[in-house]
N, C-alpha and C. Protein backbone atom coordinates (compact mmCIF):
# COMPACT_ATOMS: atom_id res chain seq x y z
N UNK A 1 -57.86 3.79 -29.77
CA UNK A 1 -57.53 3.33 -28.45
C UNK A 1 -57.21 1.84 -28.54
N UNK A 2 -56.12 1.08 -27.87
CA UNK A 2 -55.54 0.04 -28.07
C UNK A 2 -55.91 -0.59 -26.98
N UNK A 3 -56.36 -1.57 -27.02
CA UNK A 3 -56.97 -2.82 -25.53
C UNK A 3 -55.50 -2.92 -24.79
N UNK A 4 -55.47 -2.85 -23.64
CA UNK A 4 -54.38 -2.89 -22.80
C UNK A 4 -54.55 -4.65 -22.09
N UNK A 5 -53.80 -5.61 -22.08
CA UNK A 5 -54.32 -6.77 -21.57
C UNK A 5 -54.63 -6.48 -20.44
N UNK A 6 -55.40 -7.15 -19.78
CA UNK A 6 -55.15 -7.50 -18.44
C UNK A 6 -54.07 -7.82 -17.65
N UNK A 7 -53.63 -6.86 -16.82
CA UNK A 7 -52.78 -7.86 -15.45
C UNK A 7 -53.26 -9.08 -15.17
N UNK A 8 -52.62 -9.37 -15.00
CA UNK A 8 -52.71 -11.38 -14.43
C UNK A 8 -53.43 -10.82 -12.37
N UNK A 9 -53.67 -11.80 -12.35
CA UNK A 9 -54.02 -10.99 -10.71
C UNK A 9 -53.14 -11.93 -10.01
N UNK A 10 -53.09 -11.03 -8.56
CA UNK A 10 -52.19 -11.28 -7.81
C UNK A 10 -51.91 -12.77 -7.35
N UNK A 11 -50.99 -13.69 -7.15
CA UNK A 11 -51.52 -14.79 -6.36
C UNK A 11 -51.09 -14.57 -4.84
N UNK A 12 -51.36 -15.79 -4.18
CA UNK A 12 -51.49 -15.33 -2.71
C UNK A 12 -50.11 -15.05 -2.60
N UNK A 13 -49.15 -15.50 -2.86
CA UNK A 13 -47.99 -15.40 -1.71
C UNK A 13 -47.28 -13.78 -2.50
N UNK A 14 -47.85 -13.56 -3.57
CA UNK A 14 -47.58 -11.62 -4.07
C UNK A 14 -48.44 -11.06 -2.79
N UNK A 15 -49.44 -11.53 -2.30
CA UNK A 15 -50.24 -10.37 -1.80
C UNK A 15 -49.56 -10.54 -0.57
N UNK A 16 -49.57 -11.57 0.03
CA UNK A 16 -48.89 -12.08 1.18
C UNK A 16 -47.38 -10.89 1.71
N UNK A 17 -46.76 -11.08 0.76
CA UNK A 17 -45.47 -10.12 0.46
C UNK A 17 -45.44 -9.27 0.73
N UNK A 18 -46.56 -8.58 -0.05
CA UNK A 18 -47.59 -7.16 -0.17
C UNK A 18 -47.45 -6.44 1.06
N UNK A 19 -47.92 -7.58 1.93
CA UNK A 19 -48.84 -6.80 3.10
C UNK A 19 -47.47 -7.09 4.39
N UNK A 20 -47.31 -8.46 4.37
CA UNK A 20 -45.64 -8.20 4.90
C UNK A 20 -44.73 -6.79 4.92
N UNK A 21 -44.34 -6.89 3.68
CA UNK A 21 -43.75 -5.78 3.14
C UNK A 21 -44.31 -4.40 4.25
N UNK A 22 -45.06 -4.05 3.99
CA UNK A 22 -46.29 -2.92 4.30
C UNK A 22 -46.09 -2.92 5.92
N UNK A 23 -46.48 -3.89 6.22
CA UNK A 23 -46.79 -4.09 7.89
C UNK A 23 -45.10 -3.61 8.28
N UNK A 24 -43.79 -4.22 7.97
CA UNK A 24 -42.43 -3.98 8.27
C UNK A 24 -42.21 -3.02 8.16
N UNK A 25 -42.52 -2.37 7.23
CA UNK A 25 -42.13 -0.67 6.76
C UNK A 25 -42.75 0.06 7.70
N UNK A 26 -44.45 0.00 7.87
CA UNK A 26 -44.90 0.50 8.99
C UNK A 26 -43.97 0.66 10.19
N UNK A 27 -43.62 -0.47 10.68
CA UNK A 27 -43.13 -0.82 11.75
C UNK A 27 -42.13 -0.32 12.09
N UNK A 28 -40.92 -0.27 11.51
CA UNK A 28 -39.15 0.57 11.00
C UNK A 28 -39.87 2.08 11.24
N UNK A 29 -41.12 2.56 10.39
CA UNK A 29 -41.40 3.96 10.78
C UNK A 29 -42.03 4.60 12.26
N UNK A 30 -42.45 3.56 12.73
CA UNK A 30 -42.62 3.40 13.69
C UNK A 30 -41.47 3.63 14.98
N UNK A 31 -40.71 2.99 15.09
CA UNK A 31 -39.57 2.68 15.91
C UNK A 31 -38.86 3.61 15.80
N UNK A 32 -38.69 4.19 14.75
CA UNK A 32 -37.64 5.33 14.35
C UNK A 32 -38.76 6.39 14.84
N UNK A 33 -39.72 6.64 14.88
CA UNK A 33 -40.50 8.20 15.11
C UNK A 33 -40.76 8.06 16.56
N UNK A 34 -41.15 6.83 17.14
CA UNK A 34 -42.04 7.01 18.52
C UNK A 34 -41.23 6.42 19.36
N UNK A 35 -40.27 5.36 18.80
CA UNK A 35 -39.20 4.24 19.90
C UNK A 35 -40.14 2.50 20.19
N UNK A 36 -39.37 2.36 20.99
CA UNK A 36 -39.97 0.74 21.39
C UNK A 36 -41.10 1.02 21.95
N UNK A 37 -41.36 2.24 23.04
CA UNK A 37 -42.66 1.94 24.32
C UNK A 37 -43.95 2.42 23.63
N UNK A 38 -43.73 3.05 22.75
CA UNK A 38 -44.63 3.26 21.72
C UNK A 38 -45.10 2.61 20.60
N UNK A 39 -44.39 1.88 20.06
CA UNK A 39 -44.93 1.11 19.02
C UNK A 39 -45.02 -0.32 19.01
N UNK A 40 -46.97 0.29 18.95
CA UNK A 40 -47.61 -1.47 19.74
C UNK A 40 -48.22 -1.72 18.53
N UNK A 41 -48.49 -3.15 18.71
CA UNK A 41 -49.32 -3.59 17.02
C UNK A 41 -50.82 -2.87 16.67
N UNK A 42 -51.31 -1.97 17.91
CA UNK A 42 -52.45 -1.12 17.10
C UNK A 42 -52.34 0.18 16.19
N UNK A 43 -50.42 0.71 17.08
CA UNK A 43 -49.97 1.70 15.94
C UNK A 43 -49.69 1.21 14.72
N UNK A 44 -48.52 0.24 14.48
CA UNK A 44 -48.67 -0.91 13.03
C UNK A 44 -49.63 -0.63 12.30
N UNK A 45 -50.57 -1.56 12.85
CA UNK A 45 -51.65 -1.59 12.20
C UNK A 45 -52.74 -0.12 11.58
N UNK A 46 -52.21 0.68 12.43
CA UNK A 46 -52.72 2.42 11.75
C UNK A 46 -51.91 2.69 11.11
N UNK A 47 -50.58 2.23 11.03
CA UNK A 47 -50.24 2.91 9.58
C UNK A 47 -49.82 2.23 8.58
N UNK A 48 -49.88 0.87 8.79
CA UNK A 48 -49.97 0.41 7.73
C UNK A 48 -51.22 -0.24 6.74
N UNK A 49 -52.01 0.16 7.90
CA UNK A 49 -53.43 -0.02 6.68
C UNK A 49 -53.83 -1.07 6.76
N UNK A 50 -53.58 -2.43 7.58
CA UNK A 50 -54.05 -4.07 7.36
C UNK A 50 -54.68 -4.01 8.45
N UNK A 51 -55.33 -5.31 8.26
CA UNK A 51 -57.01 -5.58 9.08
C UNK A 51 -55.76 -6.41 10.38
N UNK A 52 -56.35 -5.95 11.75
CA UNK A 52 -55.34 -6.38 13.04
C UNK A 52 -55.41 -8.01 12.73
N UNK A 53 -56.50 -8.68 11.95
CA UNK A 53 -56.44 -10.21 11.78
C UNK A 53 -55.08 -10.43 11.28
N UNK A 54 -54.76 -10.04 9.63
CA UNK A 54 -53.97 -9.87 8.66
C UNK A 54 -52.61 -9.59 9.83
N UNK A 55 -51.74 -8.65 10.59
CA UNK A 55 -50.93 -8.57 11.32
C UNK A 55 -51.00 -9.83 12.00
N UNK A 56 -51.44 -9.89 13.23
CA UNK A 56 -51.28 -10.87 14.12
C UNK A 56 -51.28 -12.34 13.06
N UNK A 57 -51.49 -12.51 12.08
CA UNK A 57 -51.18 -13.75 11.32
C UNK A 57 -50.22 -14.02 10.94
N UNK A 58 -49.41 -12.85 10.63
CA UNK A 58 -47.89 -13.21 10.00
C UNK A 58 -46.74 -13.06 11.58
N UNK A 59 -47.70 -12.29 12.52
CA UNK A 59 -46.28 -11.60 13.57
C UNK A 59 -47.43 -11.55 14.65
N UNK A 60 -47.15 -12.94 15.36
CA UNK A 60 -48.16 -12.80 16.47
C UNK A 60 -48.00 -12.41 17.69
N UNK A 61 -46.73 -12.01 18.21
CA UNK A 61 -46.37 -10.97 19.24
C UNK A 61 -45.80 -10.05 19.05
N UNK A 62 -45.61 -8.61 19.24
CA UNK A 62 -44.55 -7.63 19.08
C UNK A 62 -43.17 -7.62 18.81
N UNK A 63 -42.88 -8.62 19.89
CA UNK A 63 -41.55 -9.08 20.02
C UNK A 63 -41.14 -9.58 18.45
N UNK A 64 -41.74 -10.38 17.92
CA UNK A 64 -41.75 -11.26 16.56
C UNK A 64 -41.83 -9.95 15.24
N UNK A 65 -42.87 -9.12 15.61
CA UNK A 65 -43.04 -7.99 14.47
C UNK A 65 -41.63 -7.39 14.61
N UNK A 66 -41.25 -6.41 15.74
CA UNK A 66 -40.20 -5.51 15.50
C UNK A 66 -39.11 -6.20 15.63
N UNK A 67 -38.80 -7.43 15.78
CA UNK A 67 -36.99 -8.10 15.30
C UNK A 67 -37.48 -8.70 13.77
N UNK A 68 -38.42 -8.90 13.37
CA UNK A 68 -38.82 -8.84 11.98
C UNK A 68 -38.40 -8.22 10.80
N UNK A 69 -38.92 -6.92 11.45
CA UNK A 69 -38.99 -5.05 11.03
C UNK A 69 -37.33 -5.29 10.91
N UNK A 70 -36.63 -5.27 11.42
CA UNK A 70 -34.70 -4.83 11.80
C UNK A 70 -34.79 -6.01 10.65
N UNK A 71 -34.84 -7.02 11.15
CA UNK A 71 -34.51 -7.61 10.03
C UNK A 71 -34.45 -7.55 8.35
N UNK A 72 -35.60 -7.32 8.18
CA UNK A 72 -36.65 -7.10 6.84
C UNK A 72 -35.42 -5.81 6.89
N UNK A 73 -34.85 -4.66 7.29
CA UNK A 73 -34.29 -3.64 7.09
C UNK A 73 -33.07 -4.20 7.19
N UNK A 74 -32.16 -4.57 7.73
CA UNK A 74 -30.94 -5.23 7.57
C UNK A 74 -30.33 -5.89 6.37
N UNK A 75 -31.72 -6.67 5.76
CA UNK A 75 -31.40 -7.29 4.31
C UNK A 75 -31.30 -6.42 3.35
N UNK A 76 -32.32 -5.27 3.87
CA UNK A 76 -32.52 -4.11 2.44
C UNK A 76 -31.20 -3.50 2.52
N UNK A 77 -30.61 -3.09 3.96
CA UNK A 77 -29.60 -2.31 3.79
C UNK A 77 -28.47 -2.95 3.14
N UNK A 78 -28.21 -4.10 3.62
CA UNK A 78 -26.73 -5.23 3.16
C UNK A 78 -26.98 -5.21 1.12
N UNK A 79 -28.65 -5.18 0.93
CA UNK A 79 -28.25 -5.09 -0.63
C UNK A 79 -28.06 -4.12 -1.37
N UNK A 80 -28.52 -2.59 -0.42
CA UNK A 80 -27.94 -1.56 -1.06
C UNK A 80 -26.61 -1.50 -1.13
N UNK A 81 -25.88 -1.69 -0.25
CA UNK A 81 -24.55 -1.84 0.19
C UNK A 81 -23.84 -2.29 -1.49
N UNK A 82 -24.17 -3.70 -1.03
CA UNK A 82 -23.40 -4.88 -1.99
C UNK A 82 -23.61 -4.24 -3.12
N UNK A 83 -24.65 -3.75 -3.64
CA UNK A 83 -25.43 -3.57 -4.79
C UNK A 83 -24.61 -2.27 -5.77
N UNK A 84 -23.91 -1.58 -4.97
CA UNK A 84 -23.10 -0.36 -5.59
C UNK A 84 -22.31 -0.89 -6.31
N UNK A 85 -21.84 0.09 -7.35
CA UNK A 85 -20.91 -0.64 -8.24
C UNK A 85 -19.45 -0.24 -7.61
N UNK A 86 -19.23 -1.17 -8.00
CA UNK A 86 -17.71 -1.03 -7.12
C UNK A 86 -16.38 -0.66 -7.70
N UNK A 87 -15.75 0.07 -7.05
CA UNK A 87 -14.60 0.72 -7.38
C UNK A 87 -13.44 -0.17 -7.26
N UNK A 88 -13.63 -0.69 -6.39
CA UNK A 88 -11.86 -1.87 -5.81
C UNK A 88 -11.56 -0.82 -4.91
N UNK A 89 -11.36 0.44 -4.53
CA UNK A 89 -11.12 1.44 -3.06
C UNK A 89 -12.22 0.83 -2.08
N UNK A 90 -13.02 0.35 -2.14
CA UNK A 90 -13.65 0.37 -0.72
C UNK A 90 -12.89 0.07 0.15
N UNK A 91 -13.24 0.67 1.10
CA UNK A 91 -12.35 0.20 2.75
C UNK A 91 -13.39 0.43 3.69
N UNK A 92 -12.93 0.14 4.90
CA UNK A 92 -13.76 -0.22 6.12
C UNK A 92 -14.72 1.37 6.31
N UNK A 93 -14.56 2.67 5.39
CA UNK A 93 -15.61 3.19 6.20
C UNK A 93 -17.01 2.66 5.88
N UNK A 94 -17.01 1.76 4.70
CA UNK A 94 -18.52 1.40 4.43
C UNK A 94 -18.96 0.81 5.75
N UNK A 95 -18.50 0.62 6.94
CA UNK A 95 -18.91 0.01 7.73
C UNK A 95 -19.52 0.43 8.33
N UNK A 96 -18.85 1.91 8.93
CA UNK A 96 -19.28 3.05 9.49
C UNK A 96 -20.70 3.46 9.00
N UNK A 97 -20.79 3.37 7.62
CA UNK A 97 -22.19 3.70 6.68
C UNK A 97 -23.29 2.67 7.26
N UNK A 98 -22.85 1.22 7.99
CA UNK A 98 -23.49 0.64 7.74
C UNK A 98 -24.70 1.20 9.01
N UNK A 99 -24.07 1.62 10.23
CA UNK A 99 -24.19 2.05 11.39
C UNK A 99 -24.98 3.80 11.40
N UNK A 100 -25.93 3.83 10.78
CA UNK A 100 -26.88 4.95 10.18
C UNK A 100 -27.79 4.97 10.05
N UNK A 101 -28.68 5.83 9.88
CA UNK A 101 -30.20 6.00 9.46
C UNK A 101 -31.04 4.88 10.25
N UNK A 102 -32.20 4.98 9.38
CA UNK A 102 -32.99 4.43 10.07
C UNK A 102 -32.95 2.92 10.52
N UNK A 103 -32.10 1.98 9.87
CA UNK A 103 -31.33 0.79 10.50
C UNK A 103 -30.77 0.82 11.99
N UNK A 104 -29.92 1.83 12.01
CA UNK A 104 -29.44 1.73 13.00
C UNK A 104 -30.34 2.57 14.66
N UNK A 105 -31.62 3.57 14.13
CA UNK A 105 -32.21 4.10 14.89
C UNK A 105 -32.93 3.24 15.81
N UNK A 106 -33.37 2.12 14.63
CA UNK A 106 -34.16 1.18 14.83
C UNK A 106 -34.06 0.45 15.57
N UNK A 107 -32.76 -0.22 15.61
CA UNK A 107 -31.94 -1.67 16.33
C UNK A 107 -31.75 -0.86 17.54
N UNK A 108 -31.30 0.43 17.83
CA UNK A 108 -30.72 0.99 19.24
C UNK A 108 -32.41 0.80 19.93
N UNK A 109 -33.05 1.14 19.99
CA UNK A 109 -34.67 1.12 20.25
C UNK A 109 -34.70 0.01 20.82
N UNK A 110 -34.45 -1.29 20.14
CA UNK A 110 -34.70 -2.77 20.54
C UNK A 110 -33.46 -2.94 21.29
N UNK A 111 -32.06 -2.46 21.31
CA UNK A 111 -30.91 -2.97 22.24
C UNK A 111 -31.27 -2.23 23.50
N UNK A 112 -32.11 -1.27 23.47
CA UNK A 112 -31.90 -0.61 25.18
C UNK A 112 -33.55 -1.18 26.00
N UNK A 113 -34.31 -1.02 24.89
CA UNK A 113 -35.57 -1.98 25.36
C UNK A 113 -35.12 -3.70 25.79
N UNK A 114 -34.19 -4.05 25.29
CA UNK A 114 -33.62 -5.83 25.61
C UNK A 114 -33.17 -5.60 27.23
N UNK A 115 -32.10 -4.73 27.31
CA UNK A 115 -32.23 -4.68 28.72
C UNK A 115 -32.79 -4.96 29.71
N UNK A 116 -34.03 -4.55 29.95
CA UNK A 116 -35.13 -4.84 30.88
C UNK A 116 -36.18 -5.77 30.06
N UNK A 117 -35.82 -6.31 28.80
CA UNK A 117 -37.14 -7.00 28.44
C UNK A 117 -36.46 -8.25 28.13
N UNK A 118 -36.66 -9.76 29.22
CA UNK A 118 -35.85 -10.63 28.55
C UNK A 118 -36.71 -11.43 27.53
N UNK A 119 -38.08 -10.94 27.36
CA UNK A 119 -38.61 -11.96 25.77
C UNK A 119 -37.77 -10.81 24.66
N UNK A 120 -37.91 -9.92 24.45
CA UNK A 120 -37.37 -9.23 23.95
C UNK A 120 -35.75 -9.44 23.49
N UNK A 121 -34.97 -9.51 24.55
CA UNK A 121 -33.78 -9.77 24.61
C UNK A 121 -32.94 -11.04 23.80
N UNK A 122 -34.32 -12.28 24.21
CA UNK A 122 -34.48 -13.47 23.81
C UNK A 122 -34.79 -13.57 22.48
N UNK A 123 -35.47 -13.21 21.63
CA UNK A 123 -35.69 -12.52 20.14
C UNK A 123 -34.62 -11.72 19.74
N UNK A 124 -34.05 -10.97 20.36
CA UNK A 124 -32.93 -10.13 19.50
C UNK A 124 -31.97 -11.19 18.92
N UNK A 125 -31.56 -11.92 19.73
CA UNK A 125 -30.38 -12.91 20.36
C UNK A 125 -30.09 -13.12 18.49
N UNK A 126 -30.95 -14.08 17.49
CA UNK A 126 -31.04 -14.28 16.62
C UNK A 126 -30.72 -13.43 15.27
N UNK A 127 -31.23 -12.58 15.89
CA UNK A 127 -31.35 -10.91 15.10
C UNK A 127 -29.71 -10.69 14.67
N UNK A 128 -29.30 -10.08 15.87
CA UNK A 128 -27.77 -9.88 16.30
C UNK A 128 -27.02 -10.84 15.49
N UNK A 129 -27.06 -11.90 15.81
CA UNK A 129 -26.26 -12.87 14.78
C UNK A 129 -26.38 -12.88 13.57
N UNK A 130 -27.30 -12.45 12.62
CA UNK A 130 -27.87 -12.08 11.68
C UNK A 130 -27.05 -11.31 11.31
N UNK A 131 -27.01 -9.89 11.88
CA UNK A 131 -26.21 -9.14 11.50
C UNK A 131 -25.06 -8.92 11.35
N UNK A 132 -24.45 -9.98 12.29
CA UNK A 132 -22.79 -10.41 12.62
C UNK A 132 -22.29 -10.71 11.56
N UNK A 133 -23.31 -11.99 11.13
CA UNK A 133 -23.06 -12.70 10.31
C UNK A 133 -23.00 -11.85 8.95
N UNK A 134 -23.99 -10.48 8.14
CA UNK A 134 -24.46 -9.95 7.26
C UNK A 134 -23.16 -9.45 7.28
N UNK A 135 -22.98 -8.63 8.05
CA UNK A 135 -21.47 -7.79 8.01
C UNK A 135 -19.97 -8.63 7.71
N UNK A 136 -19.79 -9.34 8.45
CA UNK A 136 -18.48 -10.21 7.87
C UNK A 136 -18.54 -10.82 6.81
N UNK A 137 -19.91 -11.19 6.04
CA UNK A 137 -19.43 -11.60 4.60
C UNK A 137 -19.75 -10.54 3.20
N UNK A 138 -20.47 -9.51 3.97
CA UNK A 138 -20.61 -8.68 3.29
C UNK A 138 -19.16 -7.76 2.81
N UNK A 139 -18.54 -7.39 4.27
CA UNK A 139 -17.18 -6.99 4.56
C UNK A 139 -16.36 -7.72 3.51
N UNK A 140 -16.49 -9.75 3.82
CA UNK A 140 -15.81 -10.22 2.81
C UNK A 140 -15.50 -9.72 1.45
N UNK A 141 -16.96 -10.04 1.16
CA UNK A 141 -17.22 -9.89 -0.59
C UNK A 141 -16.74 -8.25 -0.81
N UNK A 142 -16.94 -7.11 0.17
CA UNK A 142 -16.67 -5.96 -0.39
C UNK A 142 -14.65 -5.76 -0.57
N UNK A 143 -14.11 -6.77 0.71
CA UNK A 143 -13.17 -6.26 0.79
C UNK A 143 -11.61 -7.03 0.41
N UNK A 144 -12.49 -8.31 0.56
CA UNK A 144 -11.68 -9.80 0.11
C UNK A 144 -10.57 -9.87 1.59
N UNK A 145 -9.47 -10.19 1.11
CA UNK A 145 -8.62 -10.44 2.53
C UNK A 145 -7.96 -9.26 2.92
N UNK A 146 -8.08 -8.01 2.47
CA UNK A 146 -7.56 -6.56 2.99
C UNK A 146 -7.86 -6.03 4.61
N UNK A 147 -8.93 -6.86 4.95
CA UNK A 147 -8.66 -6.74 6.63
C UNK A 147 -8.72 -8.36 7.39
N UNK A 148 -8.26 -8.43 8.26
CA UNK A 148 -8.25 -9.71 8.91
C UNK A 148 -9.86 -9.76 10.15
N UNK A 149 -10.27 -11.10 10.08
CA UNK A 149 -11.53 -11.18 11.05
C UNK A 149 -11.87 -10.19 11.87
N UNK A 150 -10.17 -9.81 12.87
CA UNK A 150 -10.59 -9.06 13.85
C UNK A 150 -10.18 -7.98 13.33
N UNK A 151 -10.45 -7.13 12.51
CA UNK A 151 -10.13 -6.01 12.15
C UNK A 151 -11.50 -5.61 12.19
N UNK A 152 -12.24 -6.62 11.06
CA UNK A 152 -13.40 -6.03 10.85
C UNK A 152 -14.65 -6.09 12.21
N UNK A 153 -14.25 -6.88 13.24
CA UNK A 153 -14.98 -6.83 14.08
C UNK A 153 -15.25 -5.87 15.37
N UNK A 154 -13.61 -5.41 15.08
CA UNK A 154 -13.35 -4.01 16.15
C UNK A 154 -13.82 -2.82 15.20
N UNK A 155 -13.99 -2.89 13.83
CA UNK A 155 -14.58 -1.73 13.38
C UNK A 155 -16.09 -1.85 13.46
N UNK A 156 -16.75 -3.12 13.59
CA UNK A 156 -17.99 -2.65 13.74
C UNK A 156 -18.65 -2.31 15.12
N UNK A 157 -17.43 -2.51 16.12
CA UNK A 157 -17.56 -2.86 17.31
C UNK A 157 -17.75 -0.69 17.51
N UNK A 158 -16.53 -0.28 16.93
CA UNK A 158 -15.54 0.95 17.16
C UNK A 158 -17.07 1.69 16.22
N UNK A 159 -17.47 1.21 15.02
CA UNK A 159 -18.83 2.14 14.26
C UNK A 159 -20.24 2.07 15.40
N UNK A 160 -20.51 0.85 15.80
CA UNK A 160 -21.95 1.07 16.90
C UNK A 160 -21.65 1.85 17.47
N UNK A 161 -20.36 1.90 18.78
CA UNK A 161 -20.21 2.58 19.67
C UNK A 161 -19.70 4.49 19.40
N UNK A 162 -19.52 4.36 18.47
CA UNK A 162 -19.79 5.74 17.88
C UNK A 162 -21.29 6.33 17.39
N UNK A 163 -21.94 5.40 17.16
CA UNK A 163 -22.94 5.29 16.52
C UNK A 163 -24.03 5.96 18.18
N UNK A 164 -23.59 5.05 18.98
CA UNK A 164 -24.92 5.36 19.61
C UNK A 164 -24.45 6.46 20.32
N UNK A 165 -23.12 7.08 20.42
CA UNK A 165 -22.55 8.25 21.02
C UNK A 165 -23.06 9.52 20.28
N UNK A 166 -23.44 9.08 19.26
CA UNK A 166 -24.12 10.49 18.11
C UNK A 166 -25.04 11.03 18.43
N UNK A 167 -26.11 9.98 18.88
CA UNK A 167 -27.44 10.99 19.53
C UNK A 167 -27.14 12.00 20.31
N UNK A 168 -25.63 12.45 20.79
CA UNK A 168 -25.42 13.80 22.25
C UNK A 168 -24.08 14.53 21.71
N UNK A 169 -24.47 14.80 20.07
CA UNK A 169 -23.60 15.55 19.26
C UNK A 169 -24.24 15.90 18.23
N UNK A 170 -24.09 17.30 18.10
CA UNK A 170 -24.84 17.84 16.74
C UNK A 170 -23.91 17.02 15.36
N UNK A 171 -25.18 17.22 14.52
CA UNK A 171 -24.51 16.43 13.32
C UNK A 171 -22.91 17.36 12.77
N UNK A 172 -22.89 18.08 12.99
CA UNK A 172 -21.69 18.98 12.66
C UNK A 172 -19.97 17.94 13.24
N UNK A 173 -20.36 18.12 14.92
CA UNK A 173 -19.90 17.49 15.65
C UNK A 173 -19.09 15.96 15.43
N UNK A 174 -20.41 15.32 14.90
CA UNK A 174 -20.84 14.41 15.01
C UNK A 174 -19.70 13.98 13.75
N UNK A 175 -19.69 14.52 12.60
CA UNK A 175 -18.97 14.52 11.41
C UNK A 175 -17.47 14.39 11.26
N UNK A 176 -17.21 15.79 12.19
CA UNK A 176 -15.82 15.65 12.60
C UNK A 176 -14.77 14.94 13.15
N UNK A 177 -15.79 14.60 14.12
CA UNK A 177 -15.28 13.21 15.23
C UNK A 177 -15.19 11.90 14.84
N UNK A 178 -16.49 11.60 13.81
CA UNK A 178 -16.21 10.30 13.00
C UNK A 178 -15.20 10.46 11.55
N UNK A 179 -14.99 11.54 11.39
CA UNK A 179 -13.80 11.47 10.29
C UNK A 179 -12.68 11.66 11.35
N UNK A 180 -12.21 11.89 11.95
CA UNK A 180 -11.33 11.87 12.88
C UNK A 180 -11.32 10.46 13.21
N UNK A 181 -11.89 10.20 13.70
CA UNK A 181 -11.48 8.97 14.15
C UNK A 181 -11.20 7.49 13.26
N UNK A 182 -12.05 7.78 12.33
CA UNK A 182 -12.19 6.73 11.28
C UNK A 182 -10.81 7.00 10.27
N UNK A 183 -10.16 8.30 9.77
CA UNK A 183 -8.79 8.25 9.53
C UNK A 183 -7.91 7.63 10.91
N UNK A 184 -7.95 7.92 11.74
CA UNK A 184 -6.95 7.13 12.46
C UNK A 184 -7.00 5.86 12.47
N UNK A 185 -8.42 5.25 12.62
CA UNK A 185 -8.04 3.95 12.41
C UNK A 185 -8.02 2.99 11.09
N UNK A 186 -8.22 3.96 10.11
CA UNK A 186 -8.16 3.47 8.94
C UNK A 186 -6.11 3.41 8.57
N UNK A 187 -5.72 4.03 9.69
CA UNK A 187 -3.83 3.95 9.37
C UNK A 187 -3.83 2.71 10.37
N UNK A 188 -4.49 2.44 10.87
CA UNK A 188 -3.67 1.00 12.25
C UNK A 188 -4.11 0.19 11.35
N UNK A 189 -5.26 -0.29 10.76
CA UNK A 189 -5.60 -1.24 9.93
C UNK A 189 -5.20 -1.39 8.80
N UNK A 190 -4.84 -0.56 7.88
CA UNK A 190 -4.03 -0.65 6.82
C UNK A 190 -2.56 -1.56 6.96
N UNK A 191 -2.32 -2.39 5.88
CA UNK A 191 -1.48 -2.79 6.33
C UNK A 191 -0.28 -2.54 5.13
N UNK A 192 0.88 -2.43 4.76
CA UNK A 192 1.43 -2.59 3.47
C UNK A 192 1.46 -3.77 3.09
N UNK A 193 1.64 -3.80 1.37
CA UNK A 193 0.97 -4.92 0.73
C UNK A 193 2.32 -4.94 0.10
């Protein structure tokens, strides 16, 4: 039998991470299973396992945890994205991709809760730009100058609003209509080169 060293132990800002990490993920699972009116920092805190001290230290109002949560998920998604190896074909449906799963379940939760909630609303504000911002240089780097500013902004405009039209279409439906539509406008945006 061979002595295995020791791990080094954690220092604070690994554990710190740790439990960050943990508490966000909670949170994203949260939002996506129960919605906004449901997920309060005592659910958080049940499923992600940290002492309510530990939460309220890093995210001391709700408001702060779940535009956190989108966030903390926004970055993960933009690096899966980027992170593919790339062909040189990408085109704007990655955009459409971007507008999915639990990212996008998430953020609709907090855009219809902003409505009537202006701390809420007031916290997104930041968020939103975040993402504006994630998408147009992400778009950049994926696509270089093959669409112009406003190309890519009416497609992410043209992917939400499809996006939140999906919840009142079976996924079947749901498939057809966004390949339908996403070939058509993948011919107006194209341009010859």
């Amino acid at each position: 039998m061979t002595d295995q060293p020791t791990p080094a132990p954690r220092t604070q800002a690994q554990r710190t991470a740790a439990t960050q990490a943990k508490v966000l993920d909670a949170t994203i699972e949260s939002l996506v299973e129960l919605g906004y009116a449901k997920t309060t920092t005592q659910e958080v805190n049940r499923r992600a396992g940290v002492s309510r001290g530990a939460l309220l230290h890093h995210f001391p109002t709700r408001e702060s945890l779940v535009v956190a949560a989108v966030g903390h998920l926004v970055d993960r998604r933009m690096t899966e994205i980027l992170s593919r190896p790339r062909t040189g074909d990408e085109d704007i449906a990655v955009i459409f991709e971007a507008f999915g799963g639990p990212l996008f379940d998430a953020a609709l939760e907090l855009w219809v809760a902003a409505r009537t909630d202006s701390g809420l609303r007031d916290a997104i504000i930041p968020l939103e730009q975040k993402v504006s911002d994630a998408l147009l240089t992400g778009s950049a780097e994926l696509f270089g100058s093959r669409y112009t500013p406003e190309q890519i902004a009416l497609s992410v405009e043209l992917a939400r609003g499809l996006a939140v039209s999906r919840i009142l279409r079976t996924p079947a439906a749901d498939r057809a209509l966004v390949d339908q539509l996403l070939t058509a406008w993948k011919d107006m945006v194209t341009t010859d080169e």
